[in-house]
N, C-alpha and C. Protein backbone atom coordinates (compact mmCIF):
# COMPACT_ATOMS: atom_id res chain seq x y z
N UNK A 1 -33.27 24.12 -20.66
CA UNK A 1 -32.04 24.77 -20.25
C UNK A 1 -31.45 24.13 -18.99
N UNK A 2 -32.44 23.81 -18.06
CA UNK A 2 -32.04 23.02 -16.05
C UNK A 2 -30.71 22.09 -17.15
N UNK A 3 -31.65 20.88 -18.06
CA UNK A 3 -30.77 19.63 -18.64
C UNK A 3 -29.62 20.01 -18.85
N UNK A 4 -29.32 20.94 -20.00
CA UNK A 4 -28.51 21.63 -20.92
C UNK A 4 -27.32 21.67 -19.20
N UNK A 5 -27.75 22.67 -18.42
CA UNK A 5 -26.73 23.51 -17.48
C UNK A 5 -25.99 21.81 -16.78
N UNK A 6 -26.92 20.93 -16.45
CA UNK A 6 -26.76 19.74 -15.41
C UNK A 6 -25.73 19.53 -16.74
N UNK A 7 -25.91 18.79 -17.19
CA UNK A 7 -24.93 18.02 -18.42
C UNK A 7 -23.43 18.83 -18.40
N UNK A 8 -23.27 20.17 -18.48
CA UNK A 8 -22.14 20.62 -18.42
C UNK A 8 -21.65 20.59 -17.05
N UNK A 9 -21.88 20.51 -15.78
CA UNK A 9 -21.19 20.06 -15.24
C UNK A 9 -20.88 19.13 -14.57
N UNK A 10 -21.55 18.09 -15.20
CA UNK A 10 -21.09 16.55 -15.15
C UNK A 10 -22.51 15.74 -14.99
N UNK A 11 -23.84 16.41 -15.06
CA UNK A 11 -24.99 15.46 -14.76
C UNK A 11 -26.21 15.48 -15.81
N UNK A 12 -27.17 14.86 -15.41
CA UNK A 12 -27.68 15.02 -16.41
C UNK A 12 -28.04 14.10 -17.75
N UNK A 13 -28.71 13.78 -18.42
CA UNK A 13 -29.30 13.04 -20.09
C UNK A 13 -28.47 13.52 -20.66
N UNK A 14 -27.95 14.66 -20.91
CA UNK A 14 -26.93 15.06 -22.20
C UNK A 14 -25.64 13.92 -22.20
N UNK A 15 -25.27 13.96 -20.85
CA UNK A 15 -24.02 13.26 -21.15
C UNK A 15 -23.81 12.29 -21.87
N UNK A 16 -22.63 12.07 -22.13
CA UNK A 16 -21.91 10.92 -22.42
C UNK A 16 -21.95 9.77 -21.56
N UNK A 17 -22.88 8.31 -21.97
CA UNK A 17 -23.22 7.43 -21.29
C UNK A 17 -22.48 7.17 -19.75
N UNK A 18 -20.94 6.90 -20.49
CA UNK A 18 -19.94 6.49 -19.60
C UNK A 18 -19.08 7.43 -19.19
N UNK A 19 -19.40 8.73 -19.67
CA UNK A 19 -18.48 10.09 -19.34
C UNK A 19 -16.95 9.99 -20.20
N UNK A 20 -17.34 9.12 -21.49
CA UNK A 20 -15.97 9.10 -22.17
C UNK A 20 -15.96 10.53 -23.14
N UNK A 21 -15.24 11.26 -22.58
CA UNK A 21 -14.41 12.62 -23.07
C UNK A 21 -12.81 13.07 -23.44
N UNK A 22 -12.46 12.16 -24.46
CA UNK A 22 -11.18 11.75 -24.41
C UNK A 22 -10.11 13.10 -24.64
N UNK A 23 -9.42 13.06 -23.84
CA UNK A 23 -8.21 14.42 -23.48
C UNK A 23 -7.64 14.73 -24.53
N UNK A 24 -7.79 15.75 -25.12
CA UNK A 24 -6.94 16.37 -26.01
C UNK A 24 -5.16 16.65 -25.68
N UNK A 25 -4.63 15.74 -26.68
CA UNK A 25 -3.01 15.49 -26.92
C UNK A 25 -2.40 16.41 -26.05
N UNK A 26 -2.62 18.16 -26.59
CA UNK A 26 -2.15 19.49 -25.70
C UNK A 26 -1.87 19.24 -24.56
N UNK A 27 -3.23 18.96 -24.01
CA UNK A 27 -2.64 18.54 -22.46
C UNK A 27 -2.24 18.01 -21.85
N UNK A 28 -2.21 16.62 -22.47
CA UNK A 28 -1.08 15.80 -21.47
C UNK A 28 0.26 16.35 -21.69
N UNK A 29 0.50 16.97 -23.20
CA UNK A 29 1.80 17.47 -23.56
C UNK A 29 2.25 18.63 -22.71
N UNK A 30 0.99 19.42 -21.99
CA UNK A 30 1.31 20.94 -21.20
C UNK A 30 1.55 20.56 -19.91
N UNK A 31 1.12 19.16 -18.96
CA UNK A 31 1.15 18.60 -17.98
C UNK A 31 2.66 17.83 -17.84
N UNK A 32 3.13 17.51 -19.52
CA UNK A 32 4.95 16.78 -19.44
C UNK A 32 5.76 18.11 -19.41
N UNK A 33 5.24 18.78 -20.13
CA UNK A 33 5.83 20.29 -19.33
C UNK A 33 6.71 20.78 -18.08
N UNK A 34 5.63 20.88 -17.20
CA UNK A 34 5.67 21.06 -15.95
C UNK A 34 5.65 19.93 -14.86
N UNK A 35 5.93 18.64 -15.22
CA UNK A 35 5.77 17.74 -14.18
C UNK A 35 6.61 16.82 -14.21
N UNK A 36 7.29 16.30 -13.77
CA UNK A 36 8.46 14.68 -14.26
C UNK A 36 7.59 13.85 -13.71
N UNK A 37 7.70 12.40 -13.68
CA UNK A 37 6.90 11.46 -13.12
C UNK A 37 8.13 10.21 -13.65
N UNK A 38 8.63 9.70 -11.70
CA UNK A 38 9.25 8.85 -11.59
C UNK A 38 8.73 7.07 -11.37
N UNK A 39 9.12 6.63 -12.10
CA UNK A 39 8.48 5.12 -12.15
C UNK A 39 6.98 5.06 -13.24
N UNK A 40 6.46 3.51 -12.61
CA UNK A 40 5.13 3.24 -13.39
C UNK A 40 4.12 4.19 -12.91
N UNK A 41 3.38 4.35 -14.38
CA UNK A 41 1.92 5.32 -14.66
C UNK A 41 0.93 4.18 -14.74
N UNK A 42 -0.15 4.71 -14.16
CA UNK A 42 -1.34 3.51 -14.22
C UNK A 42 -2.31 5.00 -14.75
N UNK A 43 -2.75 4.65 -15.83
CA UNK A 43 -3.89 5.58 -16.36
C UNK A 43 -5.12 4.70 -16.47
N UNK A 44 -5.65 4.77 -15.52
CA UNK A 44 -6.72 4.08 -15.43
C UNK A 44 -7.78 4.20 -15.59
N UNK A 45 -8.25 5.04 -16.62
CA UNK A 45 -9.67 5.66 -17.54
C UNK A 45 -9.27 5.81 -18.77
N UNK A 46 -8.57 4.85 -19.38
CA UNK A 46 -7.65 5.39 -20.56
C UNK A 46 -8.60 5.81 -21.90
N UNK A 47 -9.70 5.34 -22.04
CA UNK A 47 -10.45 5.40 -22.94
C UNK A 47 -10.03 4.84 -24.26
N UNK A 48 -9.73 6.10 -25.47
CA UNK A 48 -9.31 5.30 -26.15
C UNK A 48 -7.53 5.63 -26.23
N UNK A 49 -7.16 5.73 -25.13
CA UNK A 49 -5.62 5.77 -25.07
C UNK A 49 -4.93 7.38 -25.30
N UNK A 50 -5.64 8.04 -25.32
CA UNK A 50 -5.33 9.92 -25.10
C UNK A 50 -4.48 10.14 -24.74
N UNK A 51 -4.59 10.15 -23.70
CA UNK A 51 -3.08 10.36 -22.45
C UNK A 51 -2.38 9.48 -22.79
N UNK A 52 -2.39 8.06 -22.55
CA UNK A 52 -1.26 6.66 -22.24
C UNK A 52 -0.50 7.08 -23.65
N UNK A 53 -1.14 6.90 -25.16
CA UNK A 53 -0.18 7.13 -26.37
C UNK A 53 0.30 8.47 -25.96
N UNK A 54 0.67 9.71 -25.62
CA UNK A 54 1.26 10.55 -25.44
C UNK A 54 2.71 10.26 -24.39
N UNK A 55 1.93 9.82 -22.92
CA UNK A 55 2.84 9.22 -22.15
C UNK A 55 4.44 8.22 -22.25
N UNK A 56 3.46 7.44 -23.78
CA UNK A 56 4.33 6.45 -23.84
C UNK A 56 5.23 6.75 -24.79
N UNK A 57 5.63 7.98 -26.07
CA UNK A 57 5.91 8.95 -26.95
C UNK A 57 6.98 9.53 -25.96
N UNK A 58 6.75 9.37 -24.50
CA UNK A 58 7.55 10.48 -23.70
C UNK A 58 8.62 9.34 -23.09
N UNK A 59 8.18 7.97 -23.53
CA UNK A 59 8.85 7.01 -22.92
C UNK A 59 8.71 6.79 -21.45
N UNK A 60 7.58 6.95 -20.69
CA UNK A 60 6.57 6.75 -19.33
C UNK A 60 6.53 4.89 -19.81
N UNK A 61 6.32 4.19 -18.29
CA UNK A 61 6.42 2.70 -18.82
C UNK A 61 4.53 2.90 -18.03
N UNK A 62 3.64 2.40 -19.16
CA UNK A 62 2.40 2.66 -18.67
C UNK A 62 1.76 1.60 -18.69
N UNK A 63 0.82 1.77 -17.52
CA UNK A 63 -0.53 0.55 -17.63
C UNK A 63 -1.52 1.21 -17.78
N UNK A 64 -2.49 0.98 -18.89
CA UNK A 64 -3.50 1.47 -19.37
C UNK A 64 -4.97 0.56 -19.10
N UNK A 65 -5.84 0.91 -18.33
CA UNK A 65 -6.87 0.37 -18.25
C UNK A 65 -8.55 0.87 -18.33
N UNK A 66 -9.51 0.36 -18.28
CA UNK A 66 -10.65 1.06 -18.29
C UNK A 66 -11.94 0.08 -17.99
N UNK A 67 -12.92 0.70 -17.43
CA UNK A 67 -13.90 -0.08 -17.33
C UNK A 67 -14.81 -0.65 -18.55
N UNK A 68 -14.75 0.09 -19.69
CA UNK A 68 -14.97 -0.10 -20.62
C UNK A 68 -13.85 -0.60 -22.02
N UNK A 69 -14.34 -1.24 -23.21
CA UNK A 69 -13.51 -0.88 -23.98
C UNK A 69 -13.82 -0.20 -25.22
N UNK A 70 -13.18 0.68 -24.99
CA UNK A 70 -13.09 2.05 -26.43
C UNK A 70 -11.35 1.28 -27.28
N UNK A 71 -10.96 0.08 -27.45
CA UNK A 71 -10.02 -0.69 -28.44
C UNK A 71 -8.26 -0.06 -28.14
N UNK A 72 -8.66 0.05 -26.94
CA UNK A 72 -7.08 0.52 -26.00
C UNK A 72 -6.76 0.05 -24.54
N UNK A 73 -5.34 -0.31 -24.56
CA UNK A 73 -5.28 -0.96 -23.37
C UNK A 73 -6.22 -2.02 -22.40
N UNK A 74 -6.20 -2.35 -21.06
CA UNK A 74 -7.33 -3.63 -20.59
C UNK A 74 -8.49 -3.16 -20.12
N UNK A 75 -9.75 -3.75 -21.03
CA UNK A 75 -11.33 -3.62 -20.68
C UNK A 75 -11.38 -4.24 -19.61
N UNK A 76 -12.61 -3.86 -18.97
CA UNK A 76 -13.14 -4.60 -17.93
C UNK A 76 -12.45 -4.34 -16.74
N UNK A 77 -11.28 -3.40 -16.60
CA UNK A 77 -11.22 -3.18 -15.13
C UNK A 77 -11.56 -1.93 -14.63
N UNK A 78 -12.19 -1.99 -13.66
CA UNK A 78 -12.60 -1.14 -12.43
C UNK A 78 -11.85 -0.81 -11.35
N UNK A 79 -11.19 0.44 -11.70
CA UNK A 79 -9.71 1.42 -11.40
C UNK A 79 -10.74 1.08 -9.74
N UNK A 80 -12.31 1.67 -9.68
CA UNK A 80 -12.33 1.94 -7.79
C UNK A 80 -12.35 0.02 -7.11
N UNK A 81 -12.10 -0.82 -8.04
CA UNK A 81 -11.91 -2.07 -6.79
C UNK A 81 -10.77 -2.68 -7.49
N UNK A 82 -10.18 -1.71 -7.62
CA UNK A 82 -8.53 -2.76 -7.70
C UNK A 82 -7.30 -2.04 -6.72
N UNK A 83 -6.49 -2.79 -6.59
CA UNK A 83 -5.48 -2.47 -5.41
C UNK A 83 -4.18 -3.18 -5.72
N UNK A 84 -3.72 -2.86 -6.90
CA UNK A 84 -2.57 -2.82 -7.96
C UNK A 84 -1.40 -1.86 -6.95
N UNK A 85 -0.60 -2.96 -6.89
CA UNK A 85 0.82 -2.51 -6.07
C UNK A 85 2.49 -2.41 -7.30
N UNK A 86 2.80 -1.63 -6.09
CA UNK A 86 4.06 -0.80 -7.25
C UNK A 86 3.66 0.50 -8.23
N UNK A 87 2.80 0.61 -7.99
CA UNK A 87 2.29 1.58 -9.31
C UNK A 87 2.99 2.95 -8.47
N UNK A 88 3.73 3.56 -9.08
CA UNK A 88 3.84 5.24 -8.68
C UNK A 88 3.26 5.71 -8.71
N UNK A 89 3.00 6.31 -9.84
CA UNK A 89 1.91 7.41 -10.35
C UNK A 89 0.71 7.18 -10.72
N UNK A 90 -0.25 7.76 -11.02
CA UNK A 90 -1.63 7.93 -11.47
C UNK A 90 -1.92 8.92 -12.52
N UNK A 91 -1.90 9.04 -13.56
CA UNK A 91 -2.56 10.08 -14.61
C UNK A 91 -3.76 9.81 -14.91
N UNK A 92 -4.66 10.71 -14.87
CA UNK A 92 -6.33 10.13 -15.89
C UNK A 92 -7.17 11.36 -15.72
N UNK A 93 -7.51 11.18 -16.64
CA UNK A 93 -9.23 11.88 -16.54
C UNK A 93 -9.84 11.27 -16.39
N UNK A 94 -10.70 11.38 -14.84
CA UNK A 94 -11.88 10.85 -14.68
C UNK A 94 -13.04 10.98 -14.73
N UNK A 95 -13.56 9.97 -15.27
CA UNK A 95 -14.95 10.51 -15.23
C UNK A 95 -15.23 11.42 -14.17
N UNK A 96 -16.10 12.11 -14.77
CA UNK A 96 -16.17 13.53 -13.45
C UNK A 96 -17.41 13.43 -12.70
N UNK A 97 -18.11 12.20 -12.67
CA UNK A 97 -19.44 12.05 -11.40
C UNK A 97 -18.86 11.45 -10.68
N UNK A 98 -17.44 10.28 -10.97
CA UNK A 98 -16.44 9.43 -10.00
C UNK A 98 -14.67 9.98 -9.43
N UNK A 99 -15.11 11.75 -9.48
CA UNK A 99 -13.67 12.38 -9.76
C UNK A 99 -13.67 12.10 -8.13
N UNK A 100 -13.85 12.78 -7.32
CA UNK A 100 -13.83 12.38 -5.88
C UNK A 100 -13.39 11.18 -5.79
N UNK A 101 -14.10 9.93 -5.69
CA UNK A 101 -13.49 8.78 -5.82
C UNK A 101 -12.48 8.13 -6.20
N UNK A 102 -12.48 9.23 -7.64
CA UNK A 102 -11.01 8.65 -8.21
C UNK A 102 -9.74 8.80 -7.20
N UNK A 103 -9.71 10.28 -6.64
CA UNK A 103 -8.73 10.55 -6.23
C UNK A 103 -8.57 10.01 -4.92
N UNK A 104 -9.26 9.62 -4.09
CA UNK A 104 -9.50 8.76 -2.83
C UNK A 104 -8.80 7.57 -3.07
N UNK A 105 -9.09 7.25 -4.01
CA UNK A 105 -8.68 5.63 -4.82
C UNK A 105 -7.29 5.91 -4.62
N UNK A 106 -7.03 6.94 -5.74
CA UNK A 106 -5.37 6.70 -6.17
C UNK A 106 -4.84 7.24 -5.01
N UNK A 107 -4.66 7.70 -4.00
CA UNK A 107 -4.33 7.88 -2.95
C UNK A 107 -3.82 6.51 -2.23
N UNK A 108 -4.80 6.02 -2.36
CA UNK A 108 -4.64 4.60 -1.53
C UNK A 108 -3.77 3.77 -2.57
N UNK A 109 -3.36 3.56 -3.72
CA UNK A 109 -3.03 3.22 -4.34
C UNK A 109 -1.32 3.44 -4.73
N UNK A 110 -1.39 4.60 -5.73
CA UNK A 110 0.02 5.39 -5.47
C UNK A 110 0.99 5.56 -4.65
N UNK A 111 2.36 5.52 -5.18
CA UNK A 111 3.53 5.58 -4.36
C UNK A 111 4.47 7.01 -4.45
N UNK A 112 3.96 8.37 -5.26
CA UNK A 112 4.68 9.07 -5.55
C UNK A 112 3.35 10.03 -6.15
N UNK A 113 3.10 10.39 -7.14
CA UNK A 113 2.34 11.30 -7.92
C UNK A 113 1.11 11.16 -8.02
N UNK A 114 -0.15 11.90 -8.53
CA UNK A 114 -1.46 11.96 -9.01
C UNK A 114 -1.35 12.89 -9.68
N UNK A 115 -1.73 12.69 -10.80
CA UNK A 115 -2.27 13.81 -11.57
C UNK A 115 -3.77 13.43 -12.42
N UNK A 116 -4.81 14.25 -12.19
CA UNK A 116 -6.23 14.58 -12.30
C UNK A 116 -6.41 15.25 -13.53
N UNK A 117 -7.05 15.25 -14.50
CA UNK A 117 -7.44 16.51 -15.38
C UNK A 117 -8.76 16.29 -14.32
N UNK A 118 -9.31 17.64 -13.89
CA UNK A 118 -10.57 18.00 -13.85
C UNK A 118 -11.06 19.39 -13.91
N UNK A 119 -12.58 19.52 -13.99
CA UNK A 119 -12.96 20.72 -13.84
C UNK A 119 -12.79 21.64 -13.23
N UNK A 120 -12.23 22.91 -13.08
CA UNK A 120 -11.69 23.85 -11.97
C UNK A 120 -12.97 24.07 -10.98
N UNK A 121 -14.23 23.33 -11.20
CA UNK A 121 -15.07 23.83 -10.11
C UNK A 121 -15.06 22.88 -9.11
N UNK A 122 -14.00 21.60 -9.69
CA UNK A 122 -13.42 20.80 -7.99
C UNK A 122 -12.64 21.16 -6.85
N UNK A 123 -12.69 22.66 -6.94
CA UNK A 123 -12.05 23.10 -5.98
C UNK A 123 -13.15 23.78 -4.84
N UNK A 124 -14.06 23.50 -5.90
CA UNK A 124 -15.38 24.11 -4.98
C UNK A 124 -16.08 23.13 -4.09
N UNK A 125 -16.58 23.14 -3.38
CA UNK A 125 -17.23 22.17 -2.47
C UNK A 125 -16.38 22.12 -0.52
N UNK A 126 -17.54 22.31 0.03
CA UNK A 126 -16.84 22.01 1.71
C UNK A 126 -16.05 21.12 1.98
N UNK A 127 -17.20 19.66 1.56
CA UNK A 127 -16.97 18.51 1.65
C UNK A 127 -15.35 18.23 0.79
N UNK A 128 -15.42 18.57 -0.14
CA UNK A 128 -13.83 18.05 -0.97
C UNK A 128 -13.17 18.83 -0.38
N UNK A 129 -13.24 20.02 0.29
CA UNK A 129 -11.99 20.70 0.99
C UNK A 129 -11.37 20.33 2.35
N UNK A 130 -12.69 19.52 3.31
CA UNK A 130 -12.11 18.59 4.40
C UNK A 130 -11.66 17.11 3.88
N UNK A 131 -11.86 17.17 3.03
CA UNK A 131 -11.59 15.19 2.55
C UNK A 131 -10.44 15.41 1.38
N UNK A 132 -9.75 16.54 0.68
CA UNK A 132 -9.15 16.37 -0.25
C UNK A 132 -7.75 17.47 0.28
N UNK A 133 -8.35 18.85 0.62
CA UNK A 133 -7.21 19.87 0.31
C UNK A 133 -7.00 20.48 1.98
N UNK A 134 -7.86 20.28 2.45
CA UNK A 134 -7.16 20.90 3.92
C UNK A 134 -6.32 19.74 4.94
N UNK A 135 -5.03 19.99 4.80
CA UNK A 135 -3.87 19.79 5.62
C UNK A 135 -3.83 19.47 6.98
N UNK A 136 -5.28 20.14 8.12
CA UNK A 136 -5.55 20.34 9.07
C UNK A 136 -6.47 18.72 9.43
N UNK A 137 -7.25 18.44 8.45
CA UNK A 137 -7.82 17.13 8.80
C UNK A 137 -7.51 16.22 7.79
N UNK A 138 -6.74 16.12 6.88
CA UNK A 138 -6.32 15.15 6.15
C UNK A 138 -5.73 14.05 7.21
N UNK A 139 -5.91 12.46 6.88
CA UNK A 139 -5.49 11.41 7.39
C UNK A 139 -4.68 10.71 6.41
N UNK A 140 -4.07 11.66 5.64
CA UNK A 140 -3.01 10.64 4.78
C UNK A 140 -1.62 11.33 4.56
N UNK A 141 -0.70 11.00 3.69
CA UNK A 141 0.70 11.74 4.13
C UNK A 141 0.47 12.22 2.15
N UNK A 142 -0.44 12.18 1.71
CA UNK A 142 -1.03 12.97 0.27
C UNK A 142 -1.40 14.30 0.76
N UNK A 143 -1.12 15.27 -0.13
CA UNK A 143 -1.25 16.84 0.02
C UNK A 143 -1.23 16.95 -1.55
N UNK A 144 -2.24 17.78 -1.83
CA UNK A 144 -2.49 19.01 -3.01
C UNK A 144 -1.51 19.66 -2.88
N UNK A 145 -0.37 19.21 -4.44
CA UNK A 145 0.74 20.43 -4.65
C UNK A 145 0.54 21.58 -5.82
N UNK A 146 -0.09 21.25 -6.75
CA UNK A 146 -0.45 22.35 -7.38
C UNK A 146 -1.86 22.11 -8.37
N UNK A 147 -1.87 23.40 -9.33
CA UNK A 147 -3.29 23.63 -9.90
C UNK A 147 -3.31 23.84 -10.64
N UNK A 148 -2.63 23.31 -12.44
CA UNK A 148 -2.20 23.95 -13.46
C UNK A 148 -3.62 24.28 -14.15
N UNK A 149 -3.53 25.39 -14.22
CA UNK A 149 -4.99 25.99 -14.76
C UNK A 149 -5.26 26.21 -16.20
N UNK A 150 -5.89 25.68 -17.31
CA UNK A 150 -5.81 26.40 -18.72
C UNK A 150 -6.61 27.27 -18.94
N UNK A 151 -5.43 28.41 -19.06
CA UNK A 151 -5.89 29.68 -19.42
C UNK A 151 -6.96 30.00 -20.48
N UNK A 152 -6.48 28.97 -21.42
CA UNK A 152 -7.92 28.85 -22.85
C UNK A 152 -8.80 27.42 -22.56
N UNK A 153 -9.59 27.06 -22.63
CA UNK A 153 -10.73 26.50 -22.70
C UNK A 153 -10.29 25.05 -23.75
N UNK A 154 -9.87 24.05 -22.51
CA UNK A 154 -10.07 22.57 -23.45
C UNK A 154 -11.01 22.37 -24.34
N UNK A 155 -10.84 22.21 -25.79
CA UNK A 155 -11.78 21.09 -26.27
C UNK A 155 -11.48 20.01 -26.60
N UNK A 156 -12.42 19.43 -25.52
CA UNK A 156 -13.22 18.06 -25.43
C UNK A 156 -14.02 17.81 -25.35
N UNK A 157 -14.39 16.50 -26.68
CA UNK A 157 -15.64 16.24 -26.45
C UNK A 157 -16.55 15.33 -27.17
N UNK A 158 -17.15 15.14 -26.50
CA UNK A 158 -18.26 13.76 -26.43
C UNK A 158 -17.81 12.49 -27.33
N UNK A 159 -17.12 11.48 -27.20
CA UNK A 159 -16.79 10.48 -27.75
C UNK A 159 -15.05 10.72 -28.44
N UNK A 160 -14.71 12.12 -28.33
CA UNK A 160 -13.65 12.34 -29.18
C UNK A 160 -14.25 12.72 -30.35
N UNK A 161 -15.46 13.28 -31.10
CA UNK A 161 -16.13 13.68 -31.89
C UNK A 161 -16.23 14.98 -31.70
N UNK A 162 -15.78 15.64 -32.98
CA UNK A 162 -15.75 16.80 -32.92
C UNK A 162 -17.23 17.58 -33.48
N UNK A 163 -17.90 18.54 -32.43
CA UNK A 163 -19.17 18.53 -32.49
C UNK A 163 -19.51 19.83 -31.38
N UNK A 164 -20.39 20.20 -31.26
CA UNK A 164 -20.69 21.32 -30.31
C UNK A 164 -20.38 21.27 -28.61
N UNK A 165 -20.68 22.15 -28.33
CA UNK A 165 -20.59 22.05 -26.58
C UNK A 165 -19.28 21.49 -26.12
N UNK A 166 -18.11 22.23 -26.60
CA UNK A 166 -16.56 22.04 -26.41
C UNK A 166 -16.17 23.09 -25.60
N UNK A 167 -15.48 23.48 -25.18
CA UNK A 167 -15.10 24.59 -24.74
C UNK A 167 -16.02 25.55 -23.99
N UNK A 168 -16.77 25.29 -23.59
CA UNK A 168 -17.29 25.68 -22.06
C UNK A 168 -16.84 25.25 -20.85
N UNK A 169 -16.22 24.73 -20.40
CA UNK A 169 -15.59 24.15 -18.87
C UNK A 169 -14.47 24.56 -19.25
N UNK A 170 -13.81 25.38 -17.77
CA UNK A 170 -12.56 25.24 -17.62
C UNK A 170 -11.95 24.03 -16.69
N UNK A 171 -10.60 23.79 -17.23
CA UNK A 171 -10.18 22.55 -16.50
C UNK A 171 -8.81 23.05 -16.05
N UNK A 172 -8.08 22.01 -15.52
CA UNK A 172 -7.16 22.20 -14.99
C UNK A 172 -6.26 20.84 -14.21
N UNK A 173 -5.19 20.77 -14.46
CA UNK A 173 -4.75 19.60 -13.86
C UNK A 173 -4.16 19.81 -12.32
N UNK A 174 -4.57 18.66 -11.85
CA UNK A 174 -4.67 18.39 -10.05
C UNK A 174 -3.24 17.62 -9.62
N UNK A 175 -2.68 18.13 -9.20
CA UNK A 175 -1.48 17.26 -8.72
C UNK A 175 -1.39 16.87 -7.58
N UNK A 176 -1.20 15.59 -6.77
CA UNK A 176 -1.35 15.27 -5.05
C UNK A 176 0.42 14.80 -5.54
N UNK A 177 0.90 15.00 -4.59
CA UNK A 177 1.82 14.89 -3.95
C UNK A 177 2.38 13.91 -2.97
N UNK A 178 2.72 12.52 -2.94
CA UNK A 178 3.00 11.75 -1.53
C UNK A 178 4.08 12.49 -1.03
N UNK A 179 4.03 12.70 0.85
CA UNK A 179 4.75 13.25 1.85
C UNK A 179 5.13 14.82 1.45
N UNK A 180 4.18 15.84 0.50
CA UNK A 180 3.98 16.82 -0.18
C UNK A 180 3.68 17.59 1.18
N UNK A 181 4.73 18.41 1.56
CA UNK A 181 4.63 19.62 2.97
C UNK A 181 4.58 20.92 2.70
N UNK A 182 4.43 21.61 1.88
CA UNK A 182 3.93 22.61 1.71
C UNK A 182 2.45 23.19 1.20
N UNK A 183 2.21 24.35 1.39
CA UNK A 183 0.56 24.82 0.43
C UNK A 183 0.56 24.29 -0.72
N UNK A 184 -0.57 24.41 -0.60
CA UNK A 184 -0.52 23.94 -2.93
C UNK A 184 -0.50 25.33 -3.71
N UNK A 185 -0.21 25.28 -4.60
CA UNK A 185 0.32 26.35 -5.29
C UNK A 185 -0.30 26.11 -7.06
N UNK A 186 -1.08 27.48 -7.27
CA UNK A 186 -1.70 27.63 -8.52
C UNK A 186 -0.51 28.17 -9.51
N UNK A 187 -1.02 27.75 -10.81
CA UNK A 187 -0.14 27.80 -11.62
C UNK A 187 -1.22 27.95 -13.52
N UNK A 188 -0.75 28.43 -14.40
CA UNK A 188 -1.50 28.78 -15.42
C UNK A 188 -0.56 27.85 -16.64
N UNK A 189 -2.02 27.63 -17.40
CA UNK A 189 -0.88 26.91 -18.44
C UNK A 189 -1.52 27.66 -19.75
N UNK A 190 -0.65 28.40 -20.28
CA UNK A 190 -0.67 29.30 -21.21
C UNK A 190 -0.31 29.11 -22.92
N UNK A 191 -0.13 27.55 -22.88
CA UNK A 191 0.59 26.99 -24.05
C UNK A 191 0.05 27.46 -25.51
């Protein structure tokens, strides 16, 4: 059962080698919803293209990359040592043992937007609340603007194979904000 519990929230033998959990269509569609996104998208965990083919359906001009290749967009790059200029935005699901990182990354990276799918229990932790969401010691002009929450339970899961252990995590998409001056503000996505 210890394995079983570690694996669901992100650790653990159960997982998925590389943490490829490819995003169900819904949500990037519930995230074009509620969000515009001006200029280039760099989805840089694209896997096998989840998000980016949705994005690009919406007419988003996208760069799709991954450390791996799952037969979409460019293998072999490593979103935490690249430093790709012009990029606006950021969309991805990240692997969720490198979600911290990710967003550190695209921070440094980005000219306008982030958006995160992750687990709603990234809101938990000290450490991510002085290094990510409190305003008071942040060293960057990035601020947490909102928290679109799904009200029902993503399934996703393991390879894009439809198979057990779906729909236990709640998730929720993370939005940072460049020169973003207000609180962040929760929000439900009820689609």
């Amino acid at each position: 059962m210890i394995n079983k519990n570690l694996s669901i929230v992100g650790y653990g033998s159960n997982r998925q080698k590389n943490d490829f959990y490819p995003t169900p269509e819904y949500a990037t569609e519930a995230l074009l919803k509620r969000e515009k996104f001006i200029g280039t998208i760099w989805e840089c965990a694209c896997g096998d293209g989840a998000i980016s083919k949705v994005l690009e359906r919406h007419n988003y001009d996208v760069y799709s990359t991954d450390l791996y290749d799952y037969g979409y967009g460019d293998a072999g790059v490593d979103f935490l040592e690249e430093y790709v200029l012009d990029i606006n935005n950021i969309i991805t699901n990240p692997p969720y043992k490198l979600a911290t990182k990710f967003v550190l990354h695209a921070q440094e990276i980005a000219n306008k937007k982030i958006a995160m799918l992750l687990k709603l229990v990234f809101l938990e932790s000290s450490s991510r609340y002085k290094l990510l969401f409190n305003p008071d010691t942040l060293e960057t002009d990035w601020k947490l603007k909102t928290v679109y929450v799904f009200s029902k339970r993503l399934k996703i899961y393991n390879e894009g194979v439809i198979g057990r252990n779906s729909g236990l995590i709640a998730y929720a998409w993370f939005i940072w904000e460049f020169d973003y001056k207000e609180k962040p503000y929760i929000d439900w996505i009820n689609d």
